[in-house]
Each structure stands twice: as structure tokens, then as C-alpha cells.
C-alpha atoms as a PDB file:
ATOM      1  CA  UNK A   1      87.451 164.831  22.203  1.00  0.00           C
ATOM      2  CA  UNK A   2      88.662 163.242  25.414  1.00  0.00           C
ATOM      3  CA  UNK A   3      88.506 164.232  28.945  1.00  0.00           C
ATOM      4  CA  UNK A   4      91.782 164.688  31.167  1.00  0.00           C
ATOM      5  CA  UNK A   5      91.729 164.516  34.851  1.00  0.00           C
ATOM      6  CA  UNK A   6      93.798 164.196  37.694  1.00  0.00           C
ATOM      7  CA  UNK A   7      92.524 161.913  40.645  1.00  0.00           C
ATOM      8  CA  UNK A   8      88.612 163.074  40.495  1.00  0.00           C
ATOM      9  CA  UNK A   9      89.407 166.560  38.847  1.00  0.00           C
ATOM     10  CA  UNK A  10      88.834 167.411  35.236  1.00  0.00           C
ATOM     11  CA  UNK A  11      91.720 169.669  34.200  1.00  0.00           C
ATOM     12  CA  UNK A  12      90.576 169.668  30.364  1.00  0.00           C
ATOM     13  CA  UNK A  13      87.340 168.568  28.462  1.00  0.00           C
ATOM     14  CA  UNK A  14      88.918 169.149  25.193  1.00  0.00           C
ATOM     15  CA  UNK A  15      91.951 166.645  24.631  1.00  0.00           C
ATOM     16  CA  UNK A  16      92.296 165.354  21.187  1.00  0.00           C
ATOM     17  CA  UNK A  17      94.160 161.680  20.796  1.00  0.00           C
ATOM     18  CA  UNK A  18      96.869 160.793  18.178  1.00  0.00           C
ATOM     19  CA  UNK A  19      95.387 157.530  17.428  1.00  0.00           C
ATOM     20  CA  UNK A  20      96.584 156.982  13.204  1.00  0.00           C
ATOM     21  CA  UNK A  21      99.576 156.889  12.005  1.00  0.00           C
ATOM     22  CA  UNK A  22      98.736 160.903  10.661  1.00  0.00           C
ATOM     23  CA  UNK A  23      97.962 162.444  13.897  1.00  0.00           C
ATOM     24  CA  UNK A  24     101.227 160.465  15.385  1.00  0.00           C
ATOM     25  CA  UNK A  25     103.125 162.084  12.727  1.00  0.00           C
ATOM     26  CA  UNK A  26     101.628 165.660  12.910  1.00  0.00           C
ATOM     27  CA  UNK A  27     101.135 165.783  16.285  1.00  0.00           C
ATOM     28  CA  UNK A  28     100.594 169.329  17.450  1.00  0.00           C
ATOM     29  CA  UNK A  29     101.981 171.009  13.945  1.00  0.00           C
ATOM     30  CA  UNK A  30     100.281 173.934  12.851  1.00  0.00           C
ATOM     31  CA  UNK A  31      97.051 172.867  14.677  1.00  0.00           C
ATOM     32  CA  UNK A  32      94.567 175.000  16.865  1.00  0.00           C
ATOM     33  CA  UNK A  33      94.811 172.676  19.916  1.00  0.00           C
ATOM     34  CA  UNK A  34      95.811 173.167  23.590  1.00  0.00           C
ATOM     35  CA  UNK A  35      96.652 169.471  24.120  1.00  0.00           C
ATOM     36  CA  UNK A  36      97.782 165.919  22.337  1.00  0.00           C
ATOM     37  CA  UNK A  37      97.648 162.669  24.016  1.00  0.00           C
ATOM     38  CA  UNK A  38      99.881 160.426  22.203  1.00  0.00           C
ATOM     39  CA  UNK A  39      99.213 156.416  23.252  1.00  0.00           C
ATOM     40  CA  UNK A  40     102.186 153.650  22.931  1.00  0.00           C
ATOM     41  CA  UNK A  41     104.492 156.325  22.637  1.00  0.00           C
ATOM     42  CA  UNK A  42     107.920 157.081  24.393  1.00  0.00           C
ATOM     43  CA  UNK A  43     109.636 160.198  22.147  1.00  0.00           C
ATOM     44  CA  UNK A  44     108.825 163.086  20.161  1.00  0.00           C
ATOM     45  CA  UNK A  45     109.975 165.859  17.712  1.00  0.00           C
ATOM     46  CA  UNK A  46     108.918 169.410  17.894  1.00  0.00           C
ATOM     47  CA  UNK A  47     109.991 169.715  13.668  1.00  0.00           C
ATOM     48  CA  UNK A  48     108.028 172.459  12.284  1.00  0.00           C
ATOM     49  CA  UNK A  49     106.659 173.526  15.215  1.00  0.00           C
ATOM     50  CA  UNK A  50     105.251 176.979  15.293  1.00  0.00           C
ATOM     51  CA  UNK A  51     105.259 177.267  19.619  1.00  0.00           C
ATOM     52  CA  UNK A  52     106.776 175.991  22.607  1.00  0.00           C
ATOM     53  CA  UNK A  53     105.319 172.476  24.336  1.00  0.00           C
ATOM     54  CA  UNK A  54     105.182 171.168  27.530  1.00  0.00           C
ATOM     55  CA  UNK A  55     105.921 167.306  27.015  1.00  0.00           C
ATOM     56  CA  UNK A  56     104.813 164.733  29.720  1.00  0.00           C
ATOM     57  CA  UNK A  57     105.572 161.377  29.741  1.00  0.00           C
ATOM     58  CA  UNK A  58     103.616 158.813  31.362  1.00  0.00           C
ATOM     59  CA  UNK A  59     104.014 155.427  32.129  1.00  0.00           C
ATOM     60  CA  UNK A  60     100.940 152.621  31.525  1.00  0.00           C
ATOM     61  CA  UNK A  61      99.405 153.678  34.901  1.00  0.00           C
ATOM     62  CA  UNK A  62      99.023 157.205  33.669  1.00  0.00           C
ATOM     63  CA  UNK A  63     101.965 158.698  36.437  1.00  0.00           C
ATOM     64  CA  UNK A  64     103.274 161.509  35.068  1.00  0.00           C
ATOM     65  CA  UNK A  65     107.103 160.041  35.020  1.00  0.00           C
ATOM     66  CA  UNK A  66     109.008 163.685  33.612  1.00  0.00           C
ATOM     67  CA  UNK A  67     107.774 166.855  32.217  1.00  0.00           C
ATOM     68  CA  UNK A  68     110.040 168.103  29.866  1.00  0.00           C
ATOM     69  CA  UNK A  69     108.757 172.447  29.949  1.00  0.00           C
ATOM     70  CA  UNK A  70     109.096 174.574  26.946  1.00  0.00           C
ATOM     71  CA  UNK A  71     110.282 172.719  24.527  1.00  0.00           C
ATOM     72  CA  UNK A  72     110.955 174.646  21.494  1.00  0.00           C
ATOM     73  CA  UNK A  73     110.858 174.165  17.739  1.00  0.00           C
ATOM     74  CA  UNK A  74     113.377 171.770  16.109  1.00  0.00           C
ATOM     75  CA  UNK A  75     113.715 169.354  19.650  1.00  0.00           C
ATOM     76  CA  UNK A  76     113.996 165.085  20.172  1.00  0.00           C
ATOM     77  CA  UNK A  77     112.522 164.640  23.831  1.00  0.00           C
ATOM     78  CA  UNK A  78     112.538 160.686  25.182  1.00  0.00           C
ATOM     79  CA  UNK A  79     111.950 158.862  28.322  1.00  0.00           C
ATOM     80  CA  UNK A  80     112.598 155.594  27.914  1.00  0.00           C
ATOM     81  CA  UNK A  81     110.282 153.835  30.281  1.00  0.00           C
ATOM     82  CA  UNK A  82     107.253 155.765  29.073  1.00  0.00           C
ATOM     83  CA  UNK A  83     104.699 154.365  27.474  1.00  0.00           C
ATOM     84  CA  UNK A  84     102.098 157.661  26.562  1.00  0.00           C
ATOM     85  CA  UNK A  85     103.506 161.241  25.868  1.00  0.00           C
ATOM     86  CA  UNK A  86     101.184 164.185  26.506  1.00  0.00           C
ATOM     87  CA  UNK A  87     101.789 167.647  24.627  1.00  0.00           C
ATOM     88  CA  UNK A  88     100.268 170.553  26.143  1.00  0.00           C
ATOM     89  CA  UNK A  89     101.093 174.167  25.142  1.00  0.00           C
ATOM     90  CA  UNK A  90     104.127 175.773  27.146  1.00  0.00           C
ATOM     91  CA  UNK A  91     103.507 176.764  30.598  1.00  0.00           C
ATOM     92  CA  UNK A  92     100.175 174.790  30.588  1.00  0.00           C
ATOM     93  CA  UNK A  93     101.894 172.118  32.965  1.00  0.00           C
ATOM     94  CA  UNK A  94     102.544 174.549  35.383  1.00  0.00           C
ATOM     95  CA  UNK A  95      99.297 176.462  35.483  1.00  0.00           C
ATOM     96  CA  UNK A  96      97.206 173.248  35.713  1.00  0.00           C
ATOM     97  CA  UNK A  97      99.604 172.107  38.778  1.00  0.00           C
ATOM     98  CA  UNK A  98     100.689 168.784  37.325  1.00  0.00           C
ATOM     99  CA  UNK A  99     104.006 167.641  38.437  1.00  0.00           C
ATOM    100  CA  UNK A 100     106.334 164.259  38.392  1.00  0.00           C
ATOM    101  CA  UNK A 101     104.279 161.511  40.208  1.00  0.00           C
ATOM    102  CA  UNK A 102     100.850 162.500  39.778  1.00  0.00           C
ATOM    103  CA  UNK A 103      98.425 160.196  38.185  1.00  0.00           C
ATOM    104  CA  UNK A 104      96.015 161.684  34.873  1.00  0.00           C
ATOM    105  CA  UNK A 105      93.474 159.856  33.669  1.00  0.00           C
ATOM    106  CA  UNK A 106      91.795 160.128  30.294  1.00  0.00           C
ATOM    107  CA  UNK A 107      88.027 159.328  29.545  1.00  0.00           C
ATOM    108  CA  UNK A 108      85.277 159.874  27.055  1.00  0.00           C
END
């Protein structure tokens, strides 16, 4: 498990990483996790998904570029000029704060 924070503030202590091809391609699917960080990664799917996602995408500095809110089941999300996507449950954007233009960090 990872560590997510924003500037010097941990917002979660329990962020998993897609970091083989099978976590890539499950992603959040019928898993009992809160959040997904998804390296080298620009688009999802939200196939078989069983809730709603908040999807952020990031560019290489870790600046929250768009949040895509609520996403629901059967859903393509992209931002081109992203380079990380992470997948929090729906509304979790919003009650940790985060908005376009921040900067997250992610740490052991």
C-alpha cells in the first residue's frame, strides 16, 4: 500500500497501485478498495463496474489536470495529456478537497 498526499498532507495511507498488466486491466472491478493509482496511463473503462468513480487525471508532475466525478458503470473517460489516472470512489474527490491544479504525491 502507498501513501497519497497533497503538498505535506496525507489524504490516504491505503492506496493500492495498478502496476501488472492484471491490476491495469481490473482496475477497481469488484474489489474492496477506496482508491487505484494507475501509472503511464491516460484512459479508462468503468466495464463491470459495480459503483460510481471519481477519475483524476494527472500529468507527470502529479497536477491533478481534470476530475471526471461519478462516473458510472459501462463509461470510456480520457485526457489526453495525462500521464497517471487516479480512481477513487464517487464523491471521494470532493470530500478530500482535491480540485484541478493541485499537486498529489504518492510515497511508500
Amino acid at each position: 500500500m502507498m501513501k497519497l498526499y497533497r503538498e505535506a498532507q496525507l489524504l490516504m495511507s491505503d492506496l493500492e497501485i495498478a502496476n501488472t498488466f492484471y491490476k491495469r486491466l481490473r482496475g477497481m472491478i469488484r474489489r474492496p478498495i477506496s482508491a487505484l493509482y494507475i501509472p503511464r496511463c491516460n484512459s479508462i473503462h468503468t466495464y463491470f463496474m459495480h459503483k460510481p468513480i471519481d477519475v483524476l487525471f494527472l500529468n507527470k508532475n502529479g497536477e491533478i489536470l481534470f476530475i471526471s466525478r461519478n462516473v458510472g458503470s459501462r463509461r470510456l473517460r480520457m485526457w489526453r495529456s495525462a500521464t497517471h489516472v487516479l480512481e477513487l470512489d464517487a464523491h471521494m474527490a470532493e470530500q478530500l478537497g482535491l480540485s484541478e491544479g493541485q499537486h498529489l504525491r504518492i510515497e511508500k
